[in-house]
Protein backbone atom coordinates (compact mmCIF):
# COMPACT_ATOMS: atom_id res chain seq x y z
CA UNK A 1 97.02 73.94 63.71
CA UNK A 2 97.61 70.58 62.05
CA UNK A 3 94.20 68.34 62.12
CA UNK A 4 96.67 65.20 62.70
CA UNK A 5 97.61 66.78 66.41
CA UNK A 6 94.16 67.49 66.76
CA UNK A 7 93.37 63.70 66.28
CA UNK A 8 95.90 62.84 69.30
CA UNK A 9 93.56 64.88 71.82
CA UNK A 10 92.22 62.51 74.39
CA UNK A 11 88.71 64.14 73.22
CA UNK A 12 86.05 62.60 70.86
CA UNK A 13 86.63 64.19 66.99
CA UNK A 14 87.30 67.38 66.97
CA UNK A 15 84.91 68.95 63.78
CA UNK A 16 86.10 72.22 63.70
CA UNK A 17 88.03 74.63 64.89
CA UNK A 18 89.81 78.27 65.10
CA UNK A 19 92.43 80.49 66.25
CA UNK A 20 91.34 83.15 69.22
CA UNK A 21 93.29 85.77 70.68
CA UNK A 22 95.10 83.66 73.47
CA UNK A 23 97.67 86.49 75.27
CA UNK A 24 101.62 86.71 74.36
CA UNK A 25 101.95 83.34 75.68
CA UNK A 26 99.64 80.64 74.12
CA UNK A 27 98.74 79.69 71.05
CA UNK A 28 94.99 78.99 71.31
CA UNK A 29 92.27 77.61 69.78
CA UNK A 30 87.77 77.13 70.14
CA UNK A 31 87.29 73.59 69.20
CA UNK A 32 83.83 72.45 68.52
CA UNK A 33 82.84 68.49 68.66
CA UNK A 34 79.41 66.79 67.85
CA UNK A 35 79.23 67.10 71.57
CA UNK A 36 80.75 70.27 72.82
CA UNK A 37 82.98 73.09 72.56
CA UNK A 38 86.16 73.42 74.41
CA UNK A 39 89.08 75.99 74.90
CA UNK A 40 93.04 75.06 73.85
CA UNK A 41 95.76 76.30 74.89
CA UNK A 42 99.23 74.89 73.27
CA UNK A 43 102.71 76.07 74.10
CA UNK A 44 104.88 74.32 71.41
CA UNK A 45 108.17 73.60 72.62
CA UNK A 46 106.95 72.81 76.07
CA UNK A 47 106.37 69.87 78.38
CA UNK A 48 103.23 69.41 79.55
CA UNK A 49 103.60 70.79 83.14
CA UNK A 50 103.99 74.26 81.58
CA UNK A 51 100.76 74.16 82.72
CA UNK A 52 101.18 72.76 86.21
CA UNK A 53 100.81 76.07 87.85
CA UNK A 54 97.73 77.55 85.94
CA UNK A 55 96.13 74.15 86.25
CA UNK A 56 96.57 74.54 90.51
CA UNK A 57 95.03 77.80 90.00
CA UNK A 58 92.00 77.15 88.24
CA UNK A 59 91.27 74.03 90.26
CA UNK A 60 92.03 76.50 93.58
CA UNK A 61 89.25 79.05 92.03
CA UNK A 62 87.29 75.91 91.64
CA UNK A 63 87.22 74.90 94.90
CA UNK A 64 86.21 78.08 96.22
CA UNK A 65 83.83 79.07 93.59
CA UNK A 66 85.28 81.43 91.97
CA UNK A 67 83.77 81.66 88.31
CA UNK A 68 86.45 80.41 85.77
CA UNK A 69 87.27 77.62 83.19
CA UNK A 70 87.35 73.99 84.10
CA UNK A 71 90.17 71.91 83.78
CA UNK A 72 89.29 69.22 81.18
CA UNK A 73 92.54 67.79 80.11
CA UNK A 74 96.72 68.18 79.79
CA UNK A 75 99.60 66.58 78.02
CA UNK A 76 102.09 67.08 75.96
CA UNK A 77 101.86 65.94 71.59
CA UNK A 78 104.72 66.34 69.12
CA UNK A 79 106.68 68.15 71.76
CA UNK A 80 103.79 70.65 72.40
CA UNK A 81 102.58 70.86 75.72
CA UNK A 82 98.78 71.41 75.90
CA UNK A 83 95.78 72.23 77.90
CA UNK A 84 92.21 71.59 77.53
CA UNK A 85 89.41 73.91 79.44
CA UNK A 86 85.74 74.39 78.74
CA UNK A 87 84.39 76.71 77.03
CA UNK A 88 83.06 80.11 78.28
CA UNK A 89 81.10 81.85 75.99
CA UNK A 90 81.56 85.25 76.50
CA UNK A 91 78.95 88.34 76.55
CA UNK A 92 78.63 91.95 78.92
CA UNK A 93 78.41 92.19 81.90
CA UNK A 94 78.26 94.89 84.78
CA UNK A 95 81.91 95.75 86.40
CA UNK A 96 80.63 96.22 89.81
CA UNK A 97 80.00 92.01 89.85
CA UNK A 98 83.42 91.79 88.76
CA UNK A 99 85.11 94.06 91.72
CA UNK A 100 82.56 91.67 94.37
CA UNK A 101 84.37 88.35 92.17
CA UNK A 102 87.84 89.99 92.91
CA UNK A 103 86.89 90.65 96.57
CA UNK A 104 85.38 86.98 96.86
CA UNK A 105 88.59 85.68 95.78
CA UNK A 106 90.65 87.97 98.32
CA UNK A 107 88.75 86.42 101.39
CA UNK A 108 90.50 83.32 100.71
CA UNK A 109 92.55 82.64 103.31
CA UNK A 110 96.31 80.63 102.83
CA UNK A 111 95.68 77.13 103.49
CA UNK A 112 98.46 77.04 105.92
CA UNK A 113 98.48 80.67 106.54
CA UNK A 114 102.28 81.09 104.64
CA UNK A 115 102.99 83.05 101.47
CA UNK A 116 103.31 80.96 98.18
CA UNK A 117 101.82 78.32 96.08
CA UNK A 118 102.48 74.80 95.44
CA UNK A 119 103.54 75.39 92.08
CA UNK A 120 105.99 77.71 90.52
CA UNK A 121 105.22 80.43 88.15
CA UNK A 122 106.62 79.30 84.86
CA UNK A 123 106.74 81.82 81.97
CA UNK A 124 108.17 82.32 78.23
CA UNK A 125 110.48 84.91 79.78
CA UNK A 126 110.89 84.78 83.40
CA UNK A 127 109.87 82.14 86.50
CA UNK A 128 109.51 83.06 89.60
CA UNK A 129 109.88 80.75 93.07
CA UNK A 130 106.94 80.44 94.97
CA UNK A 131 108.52 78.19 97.37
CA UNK A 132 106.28 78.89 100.81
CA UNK A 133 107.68 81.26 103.27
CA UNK A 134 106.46 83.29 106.20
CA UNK A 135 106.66 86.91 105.03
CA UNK A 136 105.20 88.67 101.99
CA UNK A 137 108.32 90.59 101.50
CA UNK A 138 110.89 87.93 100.92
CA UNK A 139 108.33 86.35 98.39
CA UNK A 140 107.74 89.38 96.62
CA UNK A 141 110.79 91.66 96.95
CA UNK A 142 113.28 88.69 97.17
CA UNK A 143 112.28 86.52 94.75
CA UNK A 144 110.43 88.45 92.12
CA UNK A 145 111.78 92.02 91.98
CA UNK A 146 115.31 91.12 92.65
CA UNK A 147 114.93 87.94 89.96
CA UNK A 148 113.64 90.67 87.75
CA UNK A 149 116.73 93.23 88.77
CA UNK A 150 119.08 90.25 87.65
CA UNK A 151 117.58 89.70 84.80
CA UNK A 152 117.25 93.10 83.19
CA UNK A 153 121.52 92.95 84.09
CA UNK A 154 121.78 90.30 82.03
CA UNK A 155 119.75 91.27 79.09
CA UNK A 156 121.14 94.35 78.71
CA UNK A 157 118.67 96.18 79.60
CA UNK A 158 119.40 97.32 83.33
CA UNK A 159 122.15 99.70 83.72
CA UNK A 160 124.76 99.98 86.41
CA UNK A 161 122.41 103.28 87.11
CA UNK A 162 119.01 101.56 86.65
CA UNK A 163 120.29 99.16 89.29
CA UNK A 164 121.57 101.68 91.56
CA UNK A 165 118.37 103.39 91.59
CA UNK A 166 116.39 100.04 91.75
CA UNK A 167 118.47 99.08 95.22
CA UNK A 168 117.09 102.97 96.56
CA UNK A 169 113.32 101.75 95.39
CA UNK A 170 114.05 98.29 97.05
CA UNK A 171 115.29 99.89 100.39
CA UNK A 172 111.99 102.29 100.41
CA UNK A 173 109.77 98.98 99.58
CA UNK A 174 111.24 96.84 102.15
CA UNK A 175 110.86 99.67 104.58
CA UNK A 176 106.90 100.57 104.12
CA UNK A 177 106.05 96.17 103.65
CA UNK A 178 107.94 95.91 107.01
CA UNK A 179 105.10 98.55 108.28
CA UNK A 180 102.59 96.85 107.22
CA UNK A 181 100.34 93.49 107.87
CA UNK A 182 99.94 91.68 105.43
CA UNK A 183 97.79 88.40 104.94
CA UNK A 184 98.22 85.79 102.65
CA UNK A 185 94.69 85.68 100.60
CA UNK A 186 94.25 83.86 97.21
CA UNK A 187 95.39 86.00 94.36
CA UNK A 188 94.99 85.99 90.67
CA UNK A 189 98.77 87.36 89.81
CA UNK A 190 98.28 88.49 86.37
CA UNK A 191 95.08 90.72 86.42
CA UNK A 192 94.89 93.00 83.72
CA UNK A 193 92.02 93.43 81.36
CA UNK A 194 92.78 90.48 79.18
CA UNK A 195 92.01 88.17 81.93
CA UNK A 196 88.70 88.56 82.70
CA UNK A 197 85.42 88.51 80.73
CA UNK A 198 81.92 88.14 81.27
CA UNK A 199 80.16 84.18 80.08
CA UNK A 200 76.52 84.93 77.76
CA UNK A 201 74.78 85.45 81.13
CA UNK A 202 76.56 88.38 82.03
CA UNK A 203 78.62 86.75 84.78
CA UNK A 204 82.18 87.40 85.90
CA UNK A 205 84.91 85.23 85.24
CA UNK A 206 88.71 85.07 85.50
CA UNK A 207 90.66 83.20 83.22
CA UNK A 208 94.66 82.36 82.70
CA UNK A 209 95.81 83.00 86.07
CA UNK A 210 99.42 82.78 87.82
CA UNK A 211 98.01 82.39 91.34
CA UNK A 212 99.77 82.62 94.57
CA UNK A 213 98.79 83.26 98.35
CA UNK A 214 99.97 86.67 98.78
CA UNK A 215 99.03 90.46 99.87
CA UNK A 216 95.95 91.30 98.01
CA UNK A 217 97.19 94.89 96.80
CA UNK A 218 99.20 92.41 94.45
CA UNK A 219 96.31 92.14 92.23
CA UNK A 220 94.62 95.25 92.62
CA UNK A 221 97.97 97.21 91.58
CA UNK A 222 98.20 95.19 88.72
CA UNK A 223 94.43 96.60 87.81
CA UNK A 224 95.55 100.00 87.40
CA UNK A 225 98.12 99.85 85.14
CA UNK A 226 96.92 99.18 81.52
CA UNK A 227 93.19 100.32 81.94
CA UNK A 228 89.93 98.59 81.24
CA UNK A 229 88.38 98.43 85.18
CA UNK A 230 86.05 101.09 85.34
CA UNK A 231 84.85 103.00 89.07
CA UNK A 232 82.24 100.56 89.08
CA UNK A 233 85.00 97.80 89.59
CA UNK A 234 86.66 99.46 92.47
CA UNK A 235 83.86 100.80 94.07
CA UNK A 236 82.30 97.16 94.70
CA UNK A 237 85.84 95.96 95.51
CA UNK A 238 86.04 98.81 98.16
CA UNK A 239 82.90 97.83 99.44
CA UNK A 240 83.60 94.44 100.42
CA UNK A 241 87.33 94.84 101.25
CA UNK A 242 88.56 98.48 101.83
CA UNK A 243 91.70 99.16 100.80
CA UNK A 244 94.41 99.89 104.00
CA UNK A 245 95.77 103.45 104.51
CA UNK A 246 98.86 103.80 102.51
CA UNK A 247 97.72 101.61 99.48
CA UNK A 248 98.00 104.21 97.34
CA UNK A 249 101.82 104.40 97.74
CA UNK A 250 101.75 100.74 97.84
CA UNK A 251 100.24 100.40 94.49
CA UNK A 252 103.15 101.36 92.89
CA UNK A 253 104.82 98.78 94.18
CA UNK A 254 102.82 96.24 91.92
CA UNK A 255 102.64 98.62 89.19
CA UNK A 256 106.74 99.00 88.83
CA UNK A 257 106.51 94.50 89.34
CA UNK A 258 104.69 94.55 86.09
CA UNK A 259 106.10 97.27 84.07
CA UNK A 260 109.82 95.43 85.06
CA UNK A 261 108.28 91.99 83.59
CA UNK A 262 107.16 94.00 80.58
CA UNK A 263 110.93 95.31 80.33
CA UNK A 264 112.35 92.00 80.37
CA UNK A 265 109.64 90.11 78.21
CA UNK A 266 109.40 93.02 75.63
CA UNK A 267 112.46 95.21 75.92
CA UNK A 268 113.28 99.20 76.06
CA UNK A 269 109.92 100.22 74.46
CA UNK A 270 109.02 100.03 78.74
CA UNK A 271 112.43 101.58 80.16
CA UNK A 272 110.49 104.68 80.46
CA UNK A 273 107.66 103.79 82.58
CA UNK A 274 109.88 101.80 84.74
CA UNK A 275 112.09 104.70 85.33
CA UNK A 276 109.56 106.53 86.35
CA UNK A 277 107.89 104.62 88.99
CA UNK A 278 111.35 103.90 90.59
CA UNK A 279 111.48 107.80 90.49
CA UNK A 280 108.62 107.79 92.04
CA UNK A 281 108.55 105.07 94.87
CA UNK A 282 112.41 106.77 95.83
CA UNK A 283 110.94 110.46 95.72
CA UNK A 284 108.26 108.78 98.25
């Protein structure tokens, strides 16, 4: 990081500052001032409404107080687009509060009862459409699996016979969403372990999120597939919001979404795993 780009920040002088661990997307930085500390993200090569979707979500969480970074400033400098959040200093923190955070953020209901956001999902690899529309299915089948499908084609990295199968998985998907109800309820969209972490007081928060209106096994699917939520998590999710006969099978729905992003962002190193849950879903 240059100190001269620093200087362009609509912020008072930054005094110091240094790389974190910001994801596979972000470059990102803790900047300290003689008046406070803030959080950077910078995607170089972007415009500054890279960010127009995460911004919606945090300012969404916001709203319906669901712990998380504030919004504190966005541009674009040298061709780098850039965000600006506080700073959450993090700590431990007990799982179960986490699984009740989850569960607060589940109860909130579609503000015009559709499935969607107002913003796209915009990523390094892949975007996805969240245009508003009235069933779950077309907005998660239609436009995000069968995006997906199309795009593993044209990498290279979806066979004629890894598409073949994929349209026997899609036909068994379509056929259990069509059985059941779901509810468009404010959703994370990217929950794995690395975003989430518990501020010095040993609150919950969520951070970096791709949010969307959508079915709430979304997020929870997403949960189980690299680790790091503990019984303690699910148990306090369960206990404000059950999970729905049949969400076991379900889960696999979200689990093959993320593996197939994984495929496309990283390459064959997750051809496996994907092969197996489309195994899986068609043996179903």
């Amino acid at each position: 990081m240059d100190q001269n780009w620093l200087d362009q920040l609509p912020i008072e002088p930054v005094t110091s500052y240094q790389g974190v661990h910001g994801g596979d997307v972000n470059e990102a930085y803790h900047l300290n001032t003689a008046k406070r500390e803030l959080f950077l993200l910078v995607q170089p090569g972007q415009p500054a409404s890279f960010y127009a979707g995460e911004i919606a979500g945090l300012k969404a969480f916001q709203e319906n107080d669901i712990n998380a970074p504030r919004v504190l400033g966005n541009g674009a400098i040298d061709g780098a687009g850039y965000l600006l959040l506080s700073y959450m200093t993090s700590g431990t923190g007990d799982q179960a509060a986490l699984g009740h955070l989850v569960a607060k953020l589940h109860q909130v209901k579609s503000p015009n009862g559709r499935f969607g956001f107002d913003q796209p999902y915009a990523g390094t690899s892949v975007s996805f459409d969240n245009a508003w529309t009235d069933t779950w299915t077309e907005l998660f089948v239609d436009r995000r699996l069968d995006v997906l499908d199309r795009a593993l084609t044209h990498k290279g990295l979806w066979t004629a016979a890894d598409h073949t199968r994929y349209l026997a998985a899609r036909a068994k998907i379509v056929a259990a969403l069509a059985k059941r109800a779901s509810q468009p309820v404010l959703l994370h969209g990217d929950l794995w372990s690395g975003n989430f972490m518990f501020t010095a007081n040993g609150q919950p928060a969520l951070i970096d999120p791709a949010a969307l209106y959508g079915d709430r096994e979304f997020d929870i699917g997403i949960t189980t597939v690299f680790g790091g939520f503990n019984d303690r998590f699910y148990q306090a999710y369960a206990a404000d919001l059950p999970l729905e006969p049949g969400a076991g099978k379900r889960l696999d729905f979200y689990r093959l979404y993320l593996l197939m992003v994984h495929l496309d962002k990283f390459g064959s190193s997750y051809a496996r795993p994907v092969s197996q849950l489309l195994g899986r879903i068609i043996a179903d």
